[in-house]
Structures are given as structure tokens and as C-alpha cells.
PDB file of N, CA and C in Angstrom:
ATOM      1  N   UNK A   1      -7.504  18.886  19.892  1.00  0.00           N
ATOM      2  CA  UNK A   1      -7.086  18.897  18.496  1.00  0.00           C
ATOM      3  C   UNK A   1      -8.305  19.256  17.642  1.00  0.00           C
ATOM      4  N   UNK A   2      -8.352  20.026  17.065  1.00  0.00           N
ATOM      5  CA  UNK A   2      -9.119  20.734  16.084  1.00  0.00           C
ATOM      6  C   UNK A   2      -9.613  19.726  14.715  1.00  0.00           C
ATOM      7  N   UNK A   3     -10.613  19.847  14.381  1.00  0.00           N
ATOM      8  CA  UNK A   3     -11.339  18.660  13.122  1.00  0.00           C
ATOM      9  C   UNK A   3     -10.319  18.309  12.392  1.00  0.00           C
ATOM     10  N   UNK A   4     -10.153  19.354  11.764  1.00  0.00           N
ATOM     11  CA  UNK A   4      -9.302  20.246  10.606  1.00  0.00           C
ATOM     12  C   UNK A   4      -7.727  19.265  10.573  1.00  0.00           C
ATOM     13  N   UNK A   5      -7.114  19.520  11.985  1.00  0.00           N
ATOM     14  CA  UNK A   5      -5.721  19.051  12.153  1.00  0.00           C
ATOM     15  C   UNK A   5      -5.515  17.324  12.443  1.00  0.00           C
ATOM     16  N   UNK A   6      -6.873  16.986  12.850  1.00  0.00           N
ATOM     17  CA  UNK A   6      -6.923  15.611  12.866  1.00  0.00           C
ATOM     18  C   UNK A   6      -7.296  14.829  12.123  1.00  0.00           C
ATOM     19  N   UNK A   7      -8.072  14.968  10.770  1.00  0.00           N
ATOM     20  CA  UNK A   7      -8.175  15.115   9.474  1.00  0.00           C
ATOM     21  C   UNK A   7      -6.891  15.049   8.501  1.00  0.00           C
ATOM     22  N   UNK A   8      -5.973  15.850   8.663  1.00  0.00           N
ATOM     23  CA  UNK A   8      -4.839  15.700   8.221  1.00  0.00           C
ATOM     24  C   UNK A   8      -3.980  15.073   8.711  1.00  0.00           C
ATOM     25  N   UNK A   9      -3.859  14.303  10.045  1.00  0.00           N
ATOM     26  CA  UNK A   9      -3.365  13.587  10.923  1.00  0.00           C
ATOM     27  C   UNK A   9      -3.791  12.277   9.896  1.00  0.00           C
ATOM     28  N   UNK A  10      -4.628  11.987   9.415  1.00  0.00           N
ATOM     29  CA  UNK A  10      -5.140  10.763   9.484  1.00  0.00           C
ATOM     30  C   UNK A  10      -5.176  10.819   7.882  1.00  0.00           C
ATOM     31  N   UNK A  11      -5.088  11.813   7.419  1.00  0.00           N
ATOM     32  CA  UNK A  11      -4.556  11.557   5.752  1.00  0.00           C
ATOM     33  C   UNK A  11      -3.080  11.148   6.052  1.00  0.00           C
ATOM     34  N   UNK A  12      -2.475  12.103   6.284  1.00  0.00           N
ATOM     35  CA  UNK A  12      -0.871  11.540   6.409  1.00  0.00           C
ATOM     36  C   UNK A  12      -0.369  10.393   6.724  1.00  0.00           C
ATOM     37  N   UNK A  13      -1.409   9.818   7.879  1.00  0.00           N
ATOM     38  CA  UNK A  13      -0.375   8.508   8.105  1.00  0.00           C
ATOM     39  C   UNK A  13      -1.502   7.491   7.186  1.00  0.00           C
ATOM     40  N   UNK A  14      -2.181   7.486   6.135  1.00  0.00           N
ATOM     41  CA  UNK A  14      -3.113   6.391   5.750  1.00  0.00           C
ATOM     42  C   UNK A  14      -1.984   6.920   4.243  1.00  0.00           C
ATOM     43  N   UNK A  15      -1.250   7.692   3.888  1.00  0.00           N
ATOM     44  CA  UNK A  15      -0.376   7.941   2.810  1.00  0.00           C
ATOM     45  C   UNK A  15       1.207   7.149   3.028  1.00  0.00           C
ATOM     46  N   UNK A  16       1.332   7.618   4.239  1.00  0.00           N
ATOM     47  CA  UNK A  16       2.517   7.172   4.114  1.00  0.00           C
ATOM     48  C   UNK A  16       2.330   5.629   4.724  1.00  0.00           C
ATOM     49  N   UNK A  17       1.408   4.668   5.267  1.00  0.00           N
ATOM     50  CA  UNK A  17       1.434   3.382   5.297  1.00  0.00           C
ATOM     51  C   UNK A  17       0.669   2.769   4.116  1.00  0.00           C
ATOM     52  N   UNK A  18       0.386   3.559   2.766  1.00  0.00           N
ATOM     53  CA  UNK A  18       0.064   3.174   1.794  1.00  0.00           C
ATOM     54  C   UNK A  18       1.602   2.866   0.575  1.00  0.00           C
ATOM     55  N   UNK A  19       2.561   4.018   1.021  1.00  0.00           N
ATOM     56  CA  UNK A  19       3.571   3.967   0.524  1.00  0.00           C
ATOM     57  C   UNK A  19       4.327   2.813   1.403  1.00  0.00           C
ATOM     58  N   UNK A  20       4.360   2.417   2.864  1.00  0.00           N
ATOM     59  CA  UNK A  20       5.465   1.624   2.989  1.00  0.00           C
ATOM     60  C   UNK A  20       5.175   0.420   2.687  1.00  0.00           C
ATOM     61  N   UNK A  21       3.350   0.234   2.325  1.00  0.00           N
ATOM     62  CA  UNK A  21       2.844  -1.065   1.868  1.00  0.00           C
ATOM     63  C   UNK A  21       3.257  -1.388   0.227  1.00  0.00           C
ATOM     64  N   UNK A  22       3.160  -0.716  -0.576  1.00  0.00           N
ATOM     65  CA  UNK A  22       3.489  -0.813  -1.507  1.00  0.00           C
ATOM     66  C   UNK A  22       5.236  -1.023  -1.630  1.00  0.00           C
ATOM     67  N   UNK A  23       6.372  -0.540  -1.156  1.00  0.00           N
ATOM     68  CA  UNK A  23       7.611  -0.803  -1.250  1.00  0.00           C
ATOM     69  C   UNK A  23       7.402  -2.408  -0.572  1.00  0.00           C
ATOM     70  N   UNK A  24       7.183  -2.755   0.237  1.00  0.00           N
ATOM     71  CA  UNK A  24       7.138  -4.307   1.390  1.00  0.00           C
ATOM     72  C   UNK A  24       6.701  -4.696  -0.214  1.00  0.00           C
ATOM     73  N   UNK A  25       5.597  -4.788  -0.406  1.00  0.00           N
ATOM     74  CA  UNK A  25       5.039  -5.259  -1.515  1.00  0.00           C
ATOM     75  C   UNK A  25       5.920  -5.511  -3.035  1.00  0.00           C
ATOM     76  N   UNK A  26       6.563  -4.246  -4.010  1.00  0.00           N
ATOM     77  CA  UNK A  26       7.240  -4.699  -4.469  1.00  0.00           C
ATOM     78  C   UNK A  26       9.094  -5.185  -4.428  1.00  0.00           C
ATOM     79  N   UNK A  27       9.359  -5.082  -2.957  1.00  0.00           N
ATOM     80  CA  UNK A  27      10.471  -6.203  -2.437  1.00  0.00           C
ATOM     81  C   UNK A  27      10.199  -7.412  -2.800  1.00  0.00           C
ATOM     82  N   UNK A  28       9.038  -7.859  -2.677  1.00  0.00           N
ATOM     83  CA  UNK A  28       8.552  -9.391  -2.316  1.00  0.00           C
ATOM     84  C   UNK A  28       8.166  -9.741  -3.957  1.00  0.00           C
ATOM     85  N   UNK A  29       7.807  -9.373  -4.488  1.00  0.00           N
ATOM     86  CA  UNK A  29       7.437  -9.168  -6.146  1.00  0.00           C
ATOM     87  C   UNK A  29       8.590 -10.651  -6.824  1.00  0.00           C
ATOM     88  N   UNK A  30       8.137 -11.142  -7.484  1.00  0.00           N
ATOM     89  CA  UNK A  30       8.826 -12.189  -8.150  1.00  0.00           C
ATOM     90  C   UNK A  30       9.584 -11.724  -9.104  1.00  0.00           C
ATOM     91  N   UNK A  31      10.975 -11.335  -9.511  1.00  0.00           N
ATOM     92  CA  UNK A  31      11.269 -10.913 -10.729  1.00  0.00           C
ATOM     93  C   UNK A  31      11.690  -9.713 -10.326  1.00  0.00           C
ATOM     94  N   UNK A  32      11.603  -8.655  -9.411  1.00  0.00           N
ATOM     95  CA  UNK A  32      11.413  -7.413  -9.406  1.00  0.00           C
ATOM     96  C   UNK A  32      10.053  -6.715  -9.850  1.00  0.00           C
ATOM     97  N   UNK A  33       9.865  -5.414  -9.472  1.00  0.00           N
ATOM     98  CA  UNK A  33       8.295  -4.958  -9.736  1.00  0.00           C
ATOM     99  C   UNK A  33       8.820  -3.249 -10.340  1.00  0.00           C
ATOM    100  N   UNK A  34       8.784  -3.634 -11.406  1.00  0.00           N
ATOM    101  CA  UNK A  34       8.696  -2.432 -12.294  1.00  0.00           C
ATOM    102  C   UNK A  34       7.554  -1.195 -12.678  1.00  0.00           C
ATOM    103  N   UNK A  35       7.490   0.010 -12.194  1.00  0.00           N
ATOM    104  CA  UNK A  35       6.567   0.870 -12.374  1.00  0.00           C
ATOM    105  C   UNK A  35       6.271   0.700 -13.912  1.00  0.00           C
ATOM    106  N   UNK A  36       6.963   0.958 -14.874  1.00  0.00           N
ATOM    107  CA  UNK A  36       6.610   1.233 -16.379  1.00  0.00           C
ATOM    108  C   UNK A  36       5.805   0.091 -16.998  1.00  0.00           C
ATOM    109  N   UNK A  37       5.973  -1.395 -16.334  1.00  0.00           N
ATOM    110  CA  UNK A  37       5.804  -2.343 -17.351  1.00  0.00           C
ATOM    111  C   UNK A  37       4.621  -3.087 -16.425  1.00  0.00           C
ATOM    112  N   UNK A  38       4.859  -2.734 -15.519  1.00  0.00           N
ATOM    113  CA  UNK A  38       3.528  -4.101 -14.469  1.00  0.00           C
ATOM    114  C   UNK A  38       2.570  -2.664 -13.939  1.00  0.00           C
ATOM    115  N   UNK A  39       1.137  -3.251 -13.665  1.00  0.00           N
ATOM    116  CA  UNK A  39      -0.089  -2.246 -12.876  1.00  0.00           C
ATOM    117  C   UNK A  39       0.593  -2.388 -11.111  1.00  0.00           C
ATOM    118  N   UNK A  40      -0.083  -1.539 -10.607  1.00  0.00           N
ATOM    119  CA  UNK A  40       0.211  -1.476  -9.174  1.00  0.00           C
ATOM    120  C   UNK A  40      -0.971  -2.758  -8.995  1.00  0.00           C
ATOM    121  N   UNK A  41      -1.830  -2.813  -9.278  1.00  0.00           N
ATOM    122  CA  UNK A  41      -2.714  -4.289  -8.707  1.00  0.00           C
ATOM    123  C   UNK A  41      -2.298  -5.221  -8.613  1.00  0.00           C
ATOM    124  N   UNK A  42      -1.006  -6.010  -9.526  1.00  0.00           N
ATOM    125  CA  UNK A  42      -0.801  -6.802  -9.662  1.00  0.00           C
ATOM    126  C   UNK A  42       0.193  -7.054  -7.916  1.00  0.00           C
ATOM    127  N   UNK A  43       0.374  -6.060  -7.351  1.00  0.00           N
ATOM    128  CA  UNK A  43       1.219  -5.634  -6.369  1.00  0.00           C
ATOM    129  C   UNK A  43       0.540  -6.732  -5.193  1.00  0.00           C
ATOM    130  N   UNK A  44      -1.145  -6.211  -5.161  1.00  0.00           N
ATOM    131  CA  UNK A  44      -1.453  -6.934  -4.425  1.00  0.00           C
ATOM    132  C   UNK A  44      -2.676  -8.531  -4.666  1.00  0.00           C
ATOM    133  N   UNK A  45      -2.165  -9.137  -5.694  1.00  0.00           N
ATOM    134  CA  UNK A  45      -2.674 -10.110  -6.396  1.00  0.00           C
ATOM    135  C   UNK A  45      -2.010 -11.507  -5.579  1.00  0.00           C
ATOM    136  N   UNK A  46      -2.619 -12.522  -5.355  1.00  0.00           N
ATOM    137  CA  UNK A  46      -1.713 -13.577  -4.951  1.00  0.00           C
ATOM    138  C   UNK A  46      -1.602 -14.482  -5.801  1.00  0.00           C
ATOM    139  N   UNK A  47      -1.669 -14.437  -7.340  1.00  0.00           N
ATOM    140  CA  UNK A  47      -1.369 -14.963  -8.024  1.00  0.00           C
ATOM    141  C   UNK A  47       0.291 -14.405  -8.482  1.00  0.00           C
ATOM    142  N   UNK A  48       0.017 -13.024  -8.558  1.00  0.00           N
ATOM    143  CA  UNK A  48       1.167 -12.148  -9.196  1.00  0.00           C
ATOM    144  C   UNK A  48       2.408 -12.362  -7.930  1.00  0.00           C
ATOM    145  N   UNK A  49       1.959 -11.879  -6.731  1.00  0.00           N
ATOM    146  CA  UNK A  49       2.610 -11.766  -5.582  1.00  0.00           C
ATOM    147  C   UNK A  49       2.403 -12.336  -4.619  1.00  0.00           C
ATOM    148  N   UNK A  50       2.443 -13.843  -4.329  1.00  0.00           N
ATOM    149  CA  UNK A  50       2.306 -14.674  -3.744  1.00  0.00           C
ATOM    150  C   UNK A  50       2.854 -14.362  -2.133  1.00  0.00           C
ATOM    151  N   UNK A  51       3.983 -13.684  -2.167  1.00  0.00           N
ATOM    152  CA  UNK A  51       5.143 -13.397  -0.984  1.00  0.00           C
ATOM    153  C   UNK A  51       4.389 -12.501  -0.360  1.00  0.00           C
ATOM    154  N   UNK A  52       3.995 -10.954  -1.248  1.00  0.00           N
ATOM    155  CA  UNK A  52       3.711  -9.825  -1.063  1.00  0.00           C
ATOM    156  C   UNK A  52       2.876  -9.209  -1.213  1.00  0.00           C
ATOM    157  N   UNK A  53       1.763  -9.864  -1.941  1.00  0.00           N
ATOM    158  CA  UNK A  53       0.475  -9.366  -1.540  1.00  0.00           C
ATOM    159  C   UNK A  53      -0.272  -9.069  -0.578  1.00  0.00           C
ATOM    160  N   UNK A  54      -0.250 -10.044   0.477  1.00  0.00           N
ATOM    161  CA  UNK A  54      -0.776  -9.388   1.959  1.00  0.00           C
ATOM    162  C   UNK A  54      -0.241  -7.985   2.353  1.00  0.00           C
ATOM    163  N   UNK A  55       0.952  -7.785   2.285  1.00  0.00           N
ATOM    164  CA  UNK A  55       1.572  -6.247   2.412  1.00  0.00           C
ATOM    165  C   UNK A  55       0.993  -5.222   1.773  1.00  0.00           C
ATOM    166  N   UNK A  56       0.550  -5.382   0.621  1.00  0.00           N
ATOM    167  CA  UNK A  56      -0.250  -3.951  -0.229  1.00  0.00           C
ATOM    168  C   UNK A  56      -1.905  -4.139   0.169  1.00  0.00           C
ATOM    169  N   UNK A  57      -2.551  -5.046   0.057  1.00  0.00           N
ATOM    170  CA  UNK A  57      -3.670  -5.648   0.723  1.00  0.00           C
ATOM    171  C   UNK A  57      -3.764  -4.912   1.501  1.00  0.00           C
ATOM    172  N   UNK A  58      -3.090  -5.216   2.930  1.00  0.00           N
ATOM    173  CA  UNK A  58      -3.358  -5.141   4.684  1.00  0.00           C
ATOM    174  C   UNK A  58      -2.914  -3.777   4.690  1.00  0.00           C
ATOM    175  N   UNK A  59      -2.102  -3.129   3.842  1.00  0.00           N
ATOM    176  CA  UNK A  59      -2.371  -1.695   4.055  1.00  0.00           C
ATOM    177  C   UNK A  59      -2.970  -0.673   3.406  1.00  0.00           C
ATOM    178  N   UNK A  60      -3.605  -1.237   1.812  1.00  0.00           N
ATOM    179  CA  UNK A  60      -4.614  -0.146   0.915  1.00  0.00           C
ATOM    180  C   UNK A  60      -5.991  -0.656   2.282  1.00  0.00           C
ATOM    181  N   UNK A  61      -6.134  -1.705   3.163  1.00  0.00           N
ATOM    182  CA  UNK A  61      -7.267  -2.067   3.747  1.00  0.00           C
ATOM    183  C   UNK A  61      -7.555  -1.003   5.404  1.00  0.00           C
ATOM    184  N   UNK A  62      -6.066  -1.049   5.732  1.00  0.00           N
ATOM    185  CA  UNK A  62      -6.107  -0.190   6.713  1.00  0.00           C
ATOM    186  C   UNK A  62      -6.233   1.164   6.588  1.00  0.00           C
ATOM    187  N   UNK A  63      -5.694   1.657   5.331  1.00  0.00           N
ATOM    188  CA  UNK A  63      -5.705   2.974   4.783  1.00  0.00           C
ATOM    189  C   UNK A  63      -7.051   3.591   4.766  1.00  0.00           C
ATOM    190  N   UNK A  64      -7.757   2.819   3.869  1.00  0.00           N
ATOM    191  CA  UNK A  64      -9.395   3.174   3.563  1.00  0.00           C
ATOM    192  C   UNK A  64      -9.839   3.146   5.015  1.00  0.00           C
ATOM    193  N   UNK A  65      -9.350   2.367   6.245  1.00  0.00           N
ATOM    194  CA  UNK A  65     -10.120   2.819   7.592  1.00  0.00           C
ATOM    195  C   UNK A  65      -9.689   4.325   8.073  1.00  0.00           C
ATOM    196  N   UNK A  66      -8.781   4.125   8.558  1.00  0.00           N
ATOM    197  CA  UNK A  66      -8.121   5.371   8.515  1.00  0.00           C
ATOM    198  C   UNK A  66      -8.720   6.905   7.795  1.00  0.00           C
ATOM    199  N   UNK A  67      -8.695   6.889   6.550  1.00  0.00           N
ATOM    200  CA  UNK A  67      -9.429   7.679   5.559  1.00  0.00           C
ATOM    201  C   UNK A  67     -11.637   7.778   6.308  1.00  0.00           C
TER     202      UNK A  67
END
């Protein structure tokens, strides 16, 4: 596998387990988790998201390895 193609291998899946962390994340959201009115941080706060913070956490954390 070529630099180039494994490089993009490893963007893609650090995107799309950034996206399924963030949905896990606002499921678990108290209230519902609204794009317009709440920050995405609060997504992974355990004050804000007690349920669901580990979910946006454990995957913006795995992402940046990945990356």
C-alpha cells in the first residue's frame, strides 16, 4: 500500500469514528443536543453529558491517534 493511500485510509476512518462518536454522544445528551443552540464541547463535558461524554472523548482521543 502506497504512503499516499494509507494516509487516506487513516483520515477516513479517524472521520468517520469522529462522526459515530459524536451521534453516541448526542443520543446520550440530556434534553436532546441541538446543533444551533449548544457548542459541540459541551458534547464531551461530564458535567453537560454525564451519559455521553466518554463517547465523544474516547473517539476525538482515538481520532488524533489515528491522524
Amino acid at each position: 500500500m502506497s504512503a499516499c493511500r494509507h494516509a487516506v485510509t487513516l483520515y477516513t476512518a479517524s472521520l468517520l469514528l469522529m462522526v459515530l462518536g459524536s451521534v453516541l454522544a448526542a443520543r446520550r445528551f440530556p434534553g436532546g443536543f441541538d446543533i444551533a443552540y449548544t457548542v459541540m464541547s459541551a458534547l464531551a463535558s461530564r458535567k453537560h453529558n454525564p451519559e455521553g461524554g466518554m463517547w465523544f472523548s474516547g473517539a476525538l482521543a482515538v481520532a488524533m491517534i489515528l491522524l
